[in-house]
C-alpha atoms as a PDB file:
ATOM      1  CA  UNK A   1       0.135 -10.648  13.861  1.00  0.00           C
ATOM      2  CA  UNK A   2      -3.491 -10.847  12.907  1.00  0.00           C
ATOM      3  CA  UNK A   3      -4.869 -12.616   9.158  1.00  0.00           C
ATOM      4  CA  UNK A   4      -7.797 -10.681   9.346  1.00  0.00           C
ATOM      5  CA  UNK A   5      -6.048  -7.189   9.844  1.00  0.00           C
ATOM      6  CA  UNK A   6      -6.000  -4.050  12.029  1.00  0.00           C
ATOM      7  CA  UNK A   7      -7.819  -0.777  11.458  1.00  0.00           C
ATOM      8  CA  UNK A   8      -5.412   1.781  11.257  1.00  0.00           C
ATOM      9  CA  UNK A   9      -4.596   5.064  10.961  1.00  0.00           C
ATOM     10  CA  UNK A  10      -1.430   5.401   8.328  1.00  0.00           C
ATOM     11  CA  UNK A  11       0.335   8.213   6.656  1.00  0.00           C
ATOM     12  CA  UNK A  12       0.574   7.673   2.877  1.00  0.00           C
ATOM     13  CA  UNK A  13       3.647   9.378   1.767  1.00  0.00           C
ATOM     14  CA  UNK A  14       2.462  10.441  -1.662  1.00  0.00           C
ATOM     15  CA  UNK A  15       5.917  10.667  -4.359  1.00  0.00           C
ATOM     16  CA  UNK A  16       6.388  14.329  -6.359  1.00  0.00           C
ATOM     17  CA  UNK A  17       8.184  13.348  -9.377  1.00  0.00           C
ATOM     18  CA  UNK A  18       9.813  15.460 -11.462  1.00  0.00           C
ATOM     19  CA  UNK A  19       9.677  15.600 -15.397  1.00  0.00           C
ATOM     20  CA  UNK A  20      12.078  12.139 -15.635  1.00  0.00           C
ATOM     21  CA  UNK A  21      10.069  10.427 -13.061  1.00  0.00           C
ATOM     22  CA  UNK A  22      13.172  11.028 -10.350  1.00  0.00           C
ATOM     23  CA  UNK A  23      11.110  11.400  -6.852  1.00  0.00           C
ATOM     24  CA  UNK A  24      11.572  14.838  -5.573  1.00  0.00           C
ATOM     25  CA  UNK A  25      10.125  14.766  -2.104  1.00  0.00           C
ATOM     26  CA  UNK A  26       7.112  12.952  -0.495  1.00  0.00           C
ATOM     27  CA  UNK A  27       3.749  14.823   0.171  1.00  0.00           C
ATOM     28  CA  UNK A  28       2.015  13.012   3.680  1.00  0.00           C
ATOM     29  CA  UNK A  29      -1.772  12.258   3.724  1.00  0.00           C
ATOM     30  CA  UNK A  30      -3.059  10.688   6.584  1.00  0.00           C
ATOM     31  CA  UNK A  31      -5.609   7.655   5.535  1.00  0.00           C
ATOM     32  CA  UNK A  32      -7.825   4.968   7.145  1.00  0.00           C
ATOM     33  CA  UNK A  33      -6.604   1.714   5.564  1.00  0.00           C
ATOM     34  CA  UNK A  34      -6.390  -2.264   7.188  1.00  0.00           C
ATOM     35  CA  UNK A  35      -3.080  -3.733   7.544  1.00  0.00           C
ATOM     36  CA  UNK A  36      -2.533  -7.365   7.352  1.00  0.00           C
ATOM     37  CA  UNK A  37       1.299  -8.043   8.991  1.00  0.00           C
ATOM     38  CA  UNK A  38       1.648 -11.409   6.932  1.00  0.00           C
ATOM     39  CA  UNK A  39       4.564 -12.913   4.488  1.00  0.00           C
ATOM     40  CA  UNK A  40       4.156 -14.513   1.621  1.00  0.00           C
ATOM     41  CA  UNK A  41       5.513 -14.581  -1.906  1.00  0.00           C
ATOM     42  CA  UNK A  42       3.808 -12.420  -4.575  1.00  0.00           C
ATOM     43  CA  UNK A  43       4.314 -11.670  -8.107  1.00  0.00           C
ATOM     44  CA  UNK A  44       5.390  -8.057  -9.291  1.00  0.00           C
ATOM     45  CA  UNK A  45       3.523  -6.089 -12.585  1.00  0.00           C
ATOM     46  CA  UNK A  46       6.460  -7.165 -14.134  1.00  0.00           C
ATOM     47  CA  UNK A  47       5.938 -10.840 -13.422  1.00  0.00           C
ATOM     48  CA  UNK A  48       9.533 -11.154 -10.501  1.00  0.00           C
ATOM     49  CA  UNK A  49       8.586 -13.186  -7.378  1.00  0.00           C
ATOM     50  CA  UNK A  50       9.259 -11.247  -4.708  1.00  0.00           C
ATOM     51  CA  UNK A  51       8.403 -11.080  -0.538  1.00  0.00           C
ATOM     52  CA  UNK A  52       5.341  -9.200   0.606  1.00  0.00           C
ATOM     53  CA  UNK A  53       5.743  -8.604   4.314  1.00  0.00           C
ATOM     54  CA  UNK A  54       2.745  -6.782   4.299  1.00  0.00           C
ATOM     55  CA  UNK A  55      -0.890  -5.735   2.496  1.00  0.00           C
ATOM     56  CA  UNK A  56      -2.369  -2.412   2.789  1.00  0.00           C
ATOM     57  CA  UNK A  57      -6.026  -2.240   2.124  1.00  0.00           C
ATOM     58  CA  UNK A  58      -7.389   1.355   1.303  1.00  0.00           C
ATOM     59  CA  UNK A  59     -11.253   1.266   0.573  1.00  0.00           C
ATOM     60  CA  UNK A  60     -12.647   3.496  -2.834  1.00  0.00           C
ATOM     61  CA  UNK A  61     -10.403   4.398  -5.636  1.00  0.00           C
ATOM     62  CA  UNK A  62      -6.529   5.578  -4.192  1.00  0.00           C
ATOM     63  CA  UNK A  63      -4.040   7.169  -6.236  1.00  0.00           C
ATOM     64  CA  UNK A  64      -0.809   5.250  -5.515  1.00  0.00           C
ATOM     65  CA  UNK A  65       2.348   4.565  -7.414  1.00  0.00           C
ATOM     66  CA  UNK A  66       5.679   2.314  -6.377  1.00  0.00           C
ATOM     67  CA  UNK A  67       7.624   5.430  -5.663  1.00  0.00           C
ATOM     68  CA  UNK A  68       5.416   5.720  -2.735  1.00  0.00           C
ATOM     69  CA  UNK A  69       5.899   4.459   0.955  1.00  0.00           C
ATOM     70  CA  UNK A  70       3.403   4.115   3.816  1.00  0.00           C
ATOM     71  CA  UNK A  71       4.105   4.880   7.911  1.00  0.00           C
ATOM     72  CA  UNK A  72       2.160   2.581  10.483  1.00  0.00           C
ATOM     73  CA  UNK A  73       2.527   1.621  14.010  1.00  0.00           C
ATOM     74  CA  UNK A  74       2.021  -1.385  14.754  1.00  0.00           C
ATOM     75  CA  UNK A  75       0.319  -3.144  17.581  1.00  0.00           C
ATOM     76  CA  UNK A  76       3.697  -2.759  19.638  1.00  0.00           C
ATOM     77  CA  UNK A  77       3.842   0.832  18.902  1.00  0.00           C
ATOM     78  CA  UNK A  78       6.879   0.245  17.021  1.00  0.00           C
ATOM     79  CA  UNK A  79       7.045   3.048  13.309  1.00  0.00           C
ATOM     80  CA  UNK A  80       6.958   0.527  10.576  1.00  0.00           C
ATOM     81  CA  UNK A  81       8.156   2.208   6.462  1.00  0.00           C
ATOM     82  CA  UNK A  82       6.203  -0.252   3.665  1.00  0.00           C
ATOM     83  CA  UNK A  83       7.662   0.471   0.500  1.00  0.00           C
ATOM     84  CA  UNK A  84       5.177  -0.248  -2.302  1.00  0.00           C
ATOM     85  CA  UNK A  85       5.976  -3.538  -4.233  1.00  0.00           C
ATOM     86  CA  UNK A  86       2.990  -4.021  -5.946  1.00  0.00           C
ATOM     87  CA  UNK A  87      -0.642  -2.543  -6.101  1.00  0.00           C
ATOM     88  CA  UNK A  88      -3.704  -4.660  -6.625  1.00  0.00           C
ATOM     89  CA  UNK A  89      -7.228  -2.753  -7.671  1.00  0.00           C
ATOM     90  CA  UNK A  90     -10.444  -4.897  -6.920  1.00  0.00           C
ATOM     91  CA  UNK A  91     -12.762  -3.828  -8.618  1.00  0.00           C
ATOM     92  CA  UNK A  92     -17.052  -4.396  -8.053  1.00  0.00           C
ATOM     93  CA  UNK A  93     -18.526  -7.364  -9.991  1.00  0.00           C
ATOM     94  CA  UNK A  94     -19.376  -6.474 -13.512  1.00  0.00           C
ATOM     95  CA  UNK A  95     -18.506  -2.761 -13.177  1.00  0.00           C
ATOM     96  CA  UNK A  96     -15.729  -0.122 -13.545  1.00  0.00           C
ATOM     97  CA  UNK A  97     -15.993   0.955  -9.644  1.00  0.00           C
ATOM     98  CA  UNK A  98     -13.157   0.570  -7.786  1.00  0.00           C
ATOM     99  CA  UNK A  99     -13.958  -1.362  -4.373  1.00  0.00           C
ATOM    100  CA  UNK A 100     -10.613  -1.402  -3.019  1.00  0.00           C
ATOM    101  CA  UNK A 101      -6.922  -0.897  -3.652  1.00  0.00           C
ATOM    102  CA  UNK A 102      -4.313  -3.178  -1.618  1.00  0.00           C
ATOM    103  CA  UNK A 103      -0.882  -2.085  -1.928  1.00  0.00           C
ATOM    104  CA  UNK A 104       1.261  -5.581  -1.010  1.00  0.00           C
ATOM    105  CA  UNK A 105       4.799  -3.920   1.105  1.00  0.00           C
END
């Protein structure tokens, strides 16, 4: 486990959702991103306290929604699924460019 993160290669499953919002199959992009493997309570968009087990930092502006999961293996070459819990956009200083998105699993 590492607080600073590991470069990785991850597969963003992207969600396909159908005209009520019902996920209808995944489309799979592969992306650079850093993963930080480390717990700690967070607060959800709709203000819940829940676990993050994990943060998922993808540089430039990302396109990701809650129905969607990410694929990474870890350090022990183990497949690990992050479900998206909540999505964080940081944003440069005094502007509307996006710097980074982290997606907290």
């Amino acid at each position: 486990m590492s607080l600073f993160g590991y470069p990785a290669d991850i597969t963003h499953y992207q969600a396909i959702l159908d005209n009520w919002n019902r996920v209808t199959d995944y489309n799979p992009v592969p992306k650079k991103a850093k993963v930080v493997e480390e717990q700690k309570m967070i607060k959800n968009a709709k203000g819940e306290e829940v676990q993050s087990i994990a943060e998922i930092h993808l540089e430039g502006p990302q396109e990701v929604k809650t129905q969607d999961y990410f694929m990474y293996t870890n350090a022990l070459g183990v497949d690990v699924r992050y479900d998206a819990r909540h999505i964080e956009i940081k944003k440069y200083l005094g502007t509307d460019n996006i710097k980074k998105v982290i997606v907290y699993a």
